[in-house]
C-alpha atoms as a PDB file:
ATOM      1  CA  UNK A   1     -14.265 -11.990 -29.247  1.00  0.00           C
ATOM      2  CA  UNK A   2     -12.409  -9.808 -32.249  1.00  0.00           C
ATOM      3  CA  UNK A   3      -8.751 -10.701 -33.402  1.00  0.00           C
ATOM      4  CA  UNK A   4      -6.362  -9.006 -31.877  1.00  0.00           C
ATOM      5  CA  UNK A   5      -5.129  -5.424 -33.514  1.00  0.00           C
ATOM      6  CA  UNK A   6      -2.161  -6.496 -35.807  1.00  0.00           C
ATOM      7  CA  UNK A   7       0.581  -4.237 -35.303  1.00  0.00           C
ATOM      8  CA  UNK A   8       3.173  -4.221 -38.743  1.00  0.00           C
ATOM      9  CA  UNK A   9       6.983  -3.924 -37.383  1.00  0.00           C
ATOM     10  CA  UNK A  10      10.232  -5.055 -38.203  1.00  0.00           C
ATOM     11  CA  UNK A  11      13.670  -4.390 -37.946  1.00  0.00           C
ATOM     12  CA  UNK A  12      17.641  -5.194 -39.163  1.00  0.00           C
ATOM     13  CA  UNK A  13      20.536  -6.548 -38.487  1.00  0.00           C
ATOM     14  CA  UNK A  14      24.068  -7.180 -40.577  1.00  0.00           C
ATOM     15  CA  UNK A  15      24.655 -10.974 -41.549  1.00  0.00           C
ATOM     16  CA  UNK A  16      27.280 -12.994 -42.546  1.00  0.00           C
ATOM     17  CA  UNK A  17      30.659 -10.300 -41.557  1.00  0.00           C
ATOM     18  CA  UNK A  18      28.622  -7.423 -43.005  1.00  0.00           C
ATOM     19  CA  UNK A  19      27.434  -8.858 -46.613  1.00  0.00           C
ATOM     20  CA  UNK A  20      23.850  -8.995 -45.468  1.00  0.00           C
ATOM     21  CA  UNK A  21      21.338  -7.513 -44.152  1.00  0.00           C
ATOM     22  CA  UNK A  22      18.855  -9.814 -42.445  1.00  0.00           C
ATOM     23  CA  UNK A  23      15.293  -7.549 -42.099  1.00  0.00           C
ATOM     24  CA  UNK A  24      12.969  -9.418 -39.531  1.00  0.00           C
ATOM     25  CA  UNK A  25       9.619  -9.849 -37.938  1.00  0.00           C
ATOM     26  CA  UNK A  26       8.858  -7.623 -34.766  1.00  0.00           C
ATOM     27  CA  UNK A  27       4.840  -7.241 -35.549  1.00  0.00           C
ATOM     28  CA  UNK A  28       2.845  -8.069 -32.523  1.00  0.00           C
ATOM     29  CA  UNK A  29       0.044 -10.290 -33.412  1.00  0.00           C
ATOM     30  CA  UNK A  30       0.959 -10.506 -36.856  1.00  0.00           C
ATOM     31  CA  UNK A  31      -0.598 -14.484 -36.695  1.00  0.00           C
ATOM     32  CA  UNK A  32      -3.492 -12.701 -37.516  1.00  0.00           C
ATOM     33  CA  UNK A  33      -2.393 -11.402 -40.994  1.00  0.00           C
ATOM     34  CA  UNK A  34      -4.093 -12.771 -43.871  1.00  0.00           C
ATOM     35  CA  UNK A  35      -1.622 -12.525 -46.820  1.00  0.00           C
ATOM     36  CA  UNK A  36      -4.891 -13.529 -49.534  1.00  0.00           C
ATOM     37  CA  UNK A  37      -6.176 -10.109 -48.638  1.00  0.00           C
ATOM     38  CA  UNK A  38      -2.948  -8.224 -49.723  1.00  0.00           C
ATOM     39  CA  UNK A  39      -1.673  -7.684 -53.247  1.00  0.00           C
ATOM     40  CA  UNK A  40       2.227  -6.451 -53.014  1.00  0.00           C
ATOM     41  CA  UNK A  41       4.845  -6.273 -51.033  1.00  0.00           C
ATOM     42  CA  UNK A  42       7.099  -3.358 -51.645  1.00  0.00           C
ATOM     43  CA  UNK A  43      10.071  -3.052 -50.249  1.00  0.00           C
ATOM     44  CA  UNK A  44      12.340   0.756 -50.632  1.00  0.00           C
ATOM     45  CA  UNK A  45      15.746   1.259 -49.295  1.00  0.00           C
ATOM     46  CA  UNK A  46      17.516   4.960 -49.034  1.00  0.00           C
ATOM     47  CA  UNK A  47      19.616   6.709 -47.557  1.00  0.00           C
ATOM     48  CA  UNK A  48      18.950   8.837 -44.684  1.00  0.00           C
ATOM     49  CA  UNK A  49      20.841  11.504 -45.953  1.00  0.00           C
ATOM     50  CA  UNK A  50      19.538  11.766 -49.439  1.00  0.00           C
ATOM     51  CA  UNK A  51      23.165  10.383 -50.640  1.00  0.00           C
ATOM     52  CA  UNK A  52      22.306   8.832 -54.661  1.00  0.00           C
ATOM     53  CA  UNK A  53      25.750   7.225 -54.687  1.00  0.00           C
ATOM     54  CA  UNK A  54      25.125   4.502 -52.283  1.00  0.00           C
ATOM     55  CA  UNK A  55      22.902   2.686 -54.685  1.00  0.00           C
ATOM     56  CA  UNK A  56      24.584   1.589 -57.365  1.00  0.00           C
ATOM     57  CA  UNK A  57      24.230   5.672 -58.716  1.00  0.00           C
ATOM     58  CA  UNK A  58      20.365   5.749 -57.880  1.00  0.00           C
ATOM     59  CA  UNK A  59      18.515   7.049 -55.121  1.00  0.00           C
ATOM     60  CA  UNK A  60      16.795   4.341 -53.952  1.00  0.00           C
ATOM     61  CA  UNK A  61      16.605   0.442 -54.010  1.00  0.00           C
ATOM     62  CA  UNK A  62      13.194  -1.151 -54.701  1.00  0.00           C
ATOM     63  CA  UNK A  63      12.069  -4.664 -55.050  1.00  0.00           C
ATOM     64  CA  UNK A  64       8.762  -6.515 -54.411  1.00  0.00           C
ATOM     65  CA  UNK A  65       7.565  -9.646 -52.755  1.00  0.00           C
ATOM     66  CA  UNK A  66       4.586 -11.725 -52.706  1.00  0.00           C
ATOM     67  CA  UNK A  67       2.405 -11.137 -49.358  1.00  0.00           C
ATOM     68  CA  UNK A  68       2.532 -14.777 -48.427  1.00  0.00           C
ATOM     69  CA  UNK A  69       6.627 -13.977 -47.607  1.00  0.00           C
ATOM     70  CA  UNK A  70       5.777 -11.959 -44.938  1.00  0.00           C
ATOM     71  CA  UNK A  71       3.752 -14.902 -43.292  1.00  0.00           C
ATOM     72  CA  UNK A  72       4.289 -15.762 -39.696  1.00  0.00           C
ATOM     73  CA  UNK A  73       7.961 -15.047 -38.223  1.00  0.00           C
ATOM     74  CA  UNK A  74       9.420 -14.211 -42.084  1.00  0.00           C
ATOM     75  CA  UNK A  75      12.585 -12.395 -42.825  1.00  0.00           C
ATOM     76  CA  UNK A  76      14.409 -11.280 -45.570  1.00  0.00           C
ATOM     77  CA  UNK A  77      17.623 -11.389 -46.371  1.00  0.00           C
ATOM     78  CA  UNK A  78      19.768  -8.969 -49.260  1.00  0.00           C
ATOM     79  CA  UNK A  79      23.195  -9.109 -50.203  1.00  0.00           C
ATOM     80  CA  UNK A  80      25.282  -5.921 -49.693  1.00  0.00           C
ATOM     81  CA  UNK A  81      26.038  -6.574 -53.453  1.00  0.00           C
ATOM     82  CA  UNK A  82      22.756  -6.799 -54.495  1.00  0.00           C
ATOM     83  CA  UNK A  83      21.291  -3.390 -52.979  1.00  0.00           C
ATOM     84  CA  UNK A  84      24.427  -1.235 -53.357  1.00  0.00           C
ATOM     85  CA  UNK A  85      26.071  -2.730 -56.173  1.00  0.00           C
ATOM     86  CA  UNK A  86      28.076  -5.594 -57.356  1.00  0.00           C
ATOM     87  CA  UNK A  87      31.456  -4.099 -56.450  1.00  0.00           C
ATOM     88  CA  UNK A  88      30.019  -3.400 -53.088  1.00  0.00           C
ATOM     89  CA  UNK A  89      31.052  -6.823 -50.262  1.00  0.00           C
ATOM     90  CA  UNK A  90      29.961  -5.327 -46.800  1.00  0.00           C
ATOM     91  CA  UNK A  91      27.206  -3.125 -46.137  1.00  0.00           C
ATOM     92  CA  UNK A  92      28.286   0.792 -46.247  1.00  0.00           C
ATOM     93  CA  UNK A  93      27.987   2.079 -42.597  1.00  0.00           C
ATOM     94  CA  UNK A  94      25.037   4.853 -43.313  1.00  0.00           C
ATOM     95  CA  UNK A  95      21.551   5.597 -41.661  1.00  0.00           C
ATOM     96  CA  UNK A  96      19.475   4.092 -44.216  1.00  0.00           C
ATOM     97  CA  UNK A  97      15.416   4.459 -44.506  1.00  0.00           C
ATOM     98  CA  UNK A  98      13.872   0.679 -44.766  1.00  0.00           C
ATOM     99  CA  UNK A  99       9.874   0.803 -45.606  1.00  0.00           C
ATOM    100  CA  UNK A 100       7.766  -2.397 -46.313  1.00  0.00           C
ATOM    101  CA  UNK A 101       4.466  -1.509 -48.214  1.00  0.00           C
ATOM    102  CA  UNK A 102       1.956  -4.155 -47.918  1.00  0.00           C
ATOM    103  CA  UNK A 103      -1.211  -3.167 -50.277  1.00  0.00           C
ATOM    104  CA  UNK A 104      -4.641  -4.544 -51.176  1.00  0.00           C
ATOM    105  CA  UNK A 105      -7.625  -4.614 -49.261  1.00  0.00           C
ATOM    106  CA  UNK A 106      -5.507  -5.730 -46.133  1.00  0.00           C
ATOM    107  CA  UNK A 107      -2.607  -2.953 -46.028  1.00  0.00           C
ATOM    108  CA  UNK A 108       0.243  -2.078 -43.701  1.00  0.00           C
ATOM    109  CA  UNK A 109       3.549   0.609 -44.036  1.00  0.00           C
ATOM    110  CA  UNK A 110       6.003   0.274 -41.862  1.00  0.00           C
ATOM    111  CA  UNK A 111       8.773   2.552 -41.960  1.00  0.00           C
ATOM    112  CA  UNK A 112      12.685   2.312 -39.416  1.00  0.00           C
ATOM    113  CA  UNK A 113      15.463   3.991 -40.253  1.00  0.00           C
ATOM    114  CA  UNK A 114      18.200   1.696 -39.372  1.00  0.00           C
ATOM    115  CA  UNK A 115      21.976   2.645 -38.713  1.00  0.00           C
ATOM    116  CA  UNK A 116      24.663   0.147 -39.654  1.00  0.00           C
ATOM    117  CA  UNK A 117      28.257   0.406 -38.440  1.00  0.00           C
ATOM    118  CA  UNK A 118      29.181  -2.817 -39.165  1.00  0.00           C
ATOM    119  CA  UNK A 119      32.737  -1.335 -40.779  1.00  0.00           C
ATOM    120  CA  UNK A 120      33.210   0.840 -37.640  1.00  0.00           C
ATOM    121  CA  UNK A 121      32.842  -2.321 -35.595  1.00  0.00           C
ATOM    122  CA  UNK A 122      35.491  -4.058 -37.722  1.00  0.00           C
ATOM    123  CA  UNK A 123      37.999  -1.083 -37.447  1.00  0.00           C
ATOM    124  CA  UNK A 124      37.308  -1.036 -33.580  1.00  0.00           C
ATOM    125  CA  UNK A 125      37.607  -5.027 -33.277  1.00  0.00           C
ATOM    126  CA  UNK A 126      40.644  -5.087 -35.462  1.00  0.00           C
ATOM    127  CA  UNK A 127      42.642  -2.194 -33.141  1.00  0.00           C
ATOM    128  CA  UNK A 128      41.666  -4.135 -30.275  1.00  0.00           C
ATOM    129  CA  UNK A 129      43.203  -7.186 -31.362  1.00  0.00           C
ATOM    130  CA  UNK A 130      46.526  -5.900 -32.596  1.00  0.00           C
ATOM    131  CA  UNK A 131      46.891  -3.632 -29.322  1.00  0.00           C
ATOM    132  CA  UNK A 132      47.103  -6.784 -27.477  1.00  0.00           C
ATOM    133  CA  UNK A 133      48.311  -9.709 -29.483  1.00  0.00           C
ATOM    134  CA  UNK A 134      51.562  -9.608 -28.664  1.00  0.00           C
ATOM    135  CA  UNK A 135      50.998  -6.895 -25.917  1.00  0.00           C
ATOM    136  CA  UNK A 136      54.402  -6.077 -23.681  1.00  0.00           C
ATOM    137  CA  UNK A 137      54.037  -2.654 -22.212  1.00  0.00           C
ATOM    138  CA  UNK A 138      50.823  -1.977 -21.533  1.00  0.00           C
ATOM    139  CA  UNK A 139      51.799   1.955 -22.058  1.00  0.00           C
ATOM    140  CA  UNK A 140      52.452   1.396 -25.152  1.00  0.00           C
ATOM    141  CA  UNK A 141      50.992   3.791 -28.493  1.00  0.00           C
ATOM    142  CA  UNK A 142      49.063   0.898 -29.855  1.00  0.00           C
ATOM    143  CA  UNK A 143      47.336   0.341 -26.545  1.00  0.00           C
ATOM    144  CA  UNK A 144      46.708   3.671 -26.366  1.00  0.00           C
ATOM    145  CA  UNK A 145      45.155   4.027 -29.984  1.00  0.00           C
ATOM    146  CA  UNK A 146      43.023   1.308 -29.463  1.00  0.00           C
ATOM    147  CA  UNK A 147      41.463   2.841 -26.010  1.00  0.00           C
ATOM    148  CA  UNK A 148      41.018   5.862 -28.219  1.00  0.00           C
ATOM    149  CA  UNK A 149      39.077   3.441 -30.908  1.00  0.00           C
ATOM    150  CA  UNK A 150      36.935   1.789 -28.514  1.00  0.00           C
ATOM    151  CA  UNK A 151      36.562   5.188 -26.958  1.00  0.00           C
ATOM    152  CA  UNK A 152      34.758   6.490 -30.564  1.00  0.00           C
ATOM    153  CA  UNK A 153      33.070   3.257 -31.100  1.00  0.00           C
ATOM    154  CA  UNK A 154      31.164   3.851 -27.226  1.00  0.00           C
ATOM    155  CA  UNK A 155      30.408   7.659 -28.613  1.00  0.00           C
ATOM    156  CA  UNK A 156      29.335   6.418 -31.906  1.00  0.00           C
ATOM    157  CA  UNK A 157      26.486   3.523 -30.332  1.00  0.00           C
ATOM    158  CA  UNK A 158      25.820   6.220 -27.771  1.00  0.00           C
ATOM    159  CA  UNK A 159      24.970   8.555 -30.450  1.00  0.00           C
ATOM    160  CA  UNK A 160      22.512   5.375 -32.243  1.00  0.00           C
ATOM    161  CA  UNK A 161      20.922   5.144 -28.757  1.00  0.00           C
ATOM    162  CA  UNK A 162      20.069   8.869 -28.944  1.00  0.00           C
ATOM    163  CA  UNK A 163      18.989   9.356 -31.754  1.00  0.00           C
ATOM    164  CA  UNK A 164      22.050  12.144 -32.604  1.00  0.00           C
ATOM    165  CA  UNK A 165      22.519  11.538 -36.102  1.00  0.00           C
ATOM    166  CA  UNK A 166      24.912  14.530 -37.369  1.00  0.00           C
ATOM    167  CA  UNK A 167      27.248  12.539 -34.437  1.00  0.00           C
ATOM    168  CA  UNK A 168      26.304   9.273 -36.173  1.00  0.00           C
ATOM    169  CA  UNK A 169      27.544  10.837 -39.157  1.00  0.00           C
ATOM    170  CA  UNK A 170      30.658  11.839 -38.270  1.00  0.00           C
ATOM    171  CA  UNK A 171      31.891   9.296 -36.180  1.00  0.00           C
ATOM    172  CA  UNK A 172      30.962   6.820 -38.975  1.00  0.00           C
ATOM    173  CA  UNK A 173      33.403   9.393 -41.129  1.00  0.00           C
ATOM    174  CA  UNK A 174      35.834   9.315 -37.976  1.00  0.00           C
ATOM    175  CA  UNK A 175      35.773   5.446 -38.697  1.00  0.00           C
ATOM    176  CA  UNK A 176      36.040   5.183 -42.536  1.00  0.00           C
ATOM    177  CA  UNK A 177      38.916   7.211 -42.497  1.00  0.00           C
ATOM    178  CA  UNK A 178      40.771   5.331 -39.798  1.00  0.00           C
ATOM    179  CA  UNK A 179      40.272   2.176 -41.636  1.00  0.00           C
ATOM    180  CA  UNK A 180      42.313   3.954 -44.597  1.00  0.00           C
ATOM    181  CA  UNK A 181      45.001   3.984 -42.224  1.00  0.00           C
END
């Protein structure tokens, strides 16, 4: 009987309060990889949106890896600082365009774009929490504002489940400009 078809797939998720982003094995039967049949590993970052500032003033970020890091259940981990720049500590909320680029005689490209919102989150999280930490009438403004956070935050993951992203967009602008309040 044949190996399985290897399927190349991964995906994200912020680490560490936003100052990482974790990229992780979802390949089905990828126990079947053989990394001595692959050269490089390349990995390219950019934003959805074309935006050149995000990166430390270029368009993209590019490093490479050694096939055998991608063996079995791998994942990689960046710093915010490292892929957007040094004075960057959380990971800009943006669509961003992840692609892996395994070559050599075995080769794979896998491509996700990936929405992070891990600043919106924050903003939402913090309005909660001062709405009702010392709440006394629940009619209050405060409560009210941070019904009318949570309210965005629902649209905005609503819009990441859809697939809208000119709504992504903007409520992530909704979001930054809130937590310059």
């Amino acid at each position: 009987m044949p190996d399985p078809v290897v399927t190349f797939r991964f995906s994200t998720t912020p680490m560490i309060a936003g100052t990482t982003i974790r990229i992780y094995n979802t390949s089905s039967n990828w126990t079947y990889y053989v990394p001595g049949d692959s050269t490089t590993v390349t990995l390219t970052i950019v934003a959805l949106d074309g935006n050149a500032t995000l990166f430390n003033g270029a368009a993209s970020y590019t490093t490479t890896y050694t096939p055998a890091s991608l063996v079995g259940d791998f994942y990689i981990d960046l710093l915010a600082a490292t892929v957007f720049g040094s004075a960057v500590t959380t990971i800009p909320d943006d669509i961003l365009t992840v692609t892996i680029a395994i070559t050599g005689t075995t080769s794979y490209t896998y491509s996700t774009d990936e929405v992070f919102y891990y600043n919106s989150w924050k903003t939402k999280t913090d309005a909660a929490f001062l709405a009702v930490d010392f709440i006394e009438d629940v009619n209050s403004r405060e409560v009210k504002y941070a019904c009318m956070v949570n309210a965005l935050y629902q649209g905005l993951t609503a819009d990441i489940f859809v697939g809208n992203t000119s709504g992504i967009y903007e409520k992530i602008d909704l979001f930054t400009r809130l937590a310059e309040l």
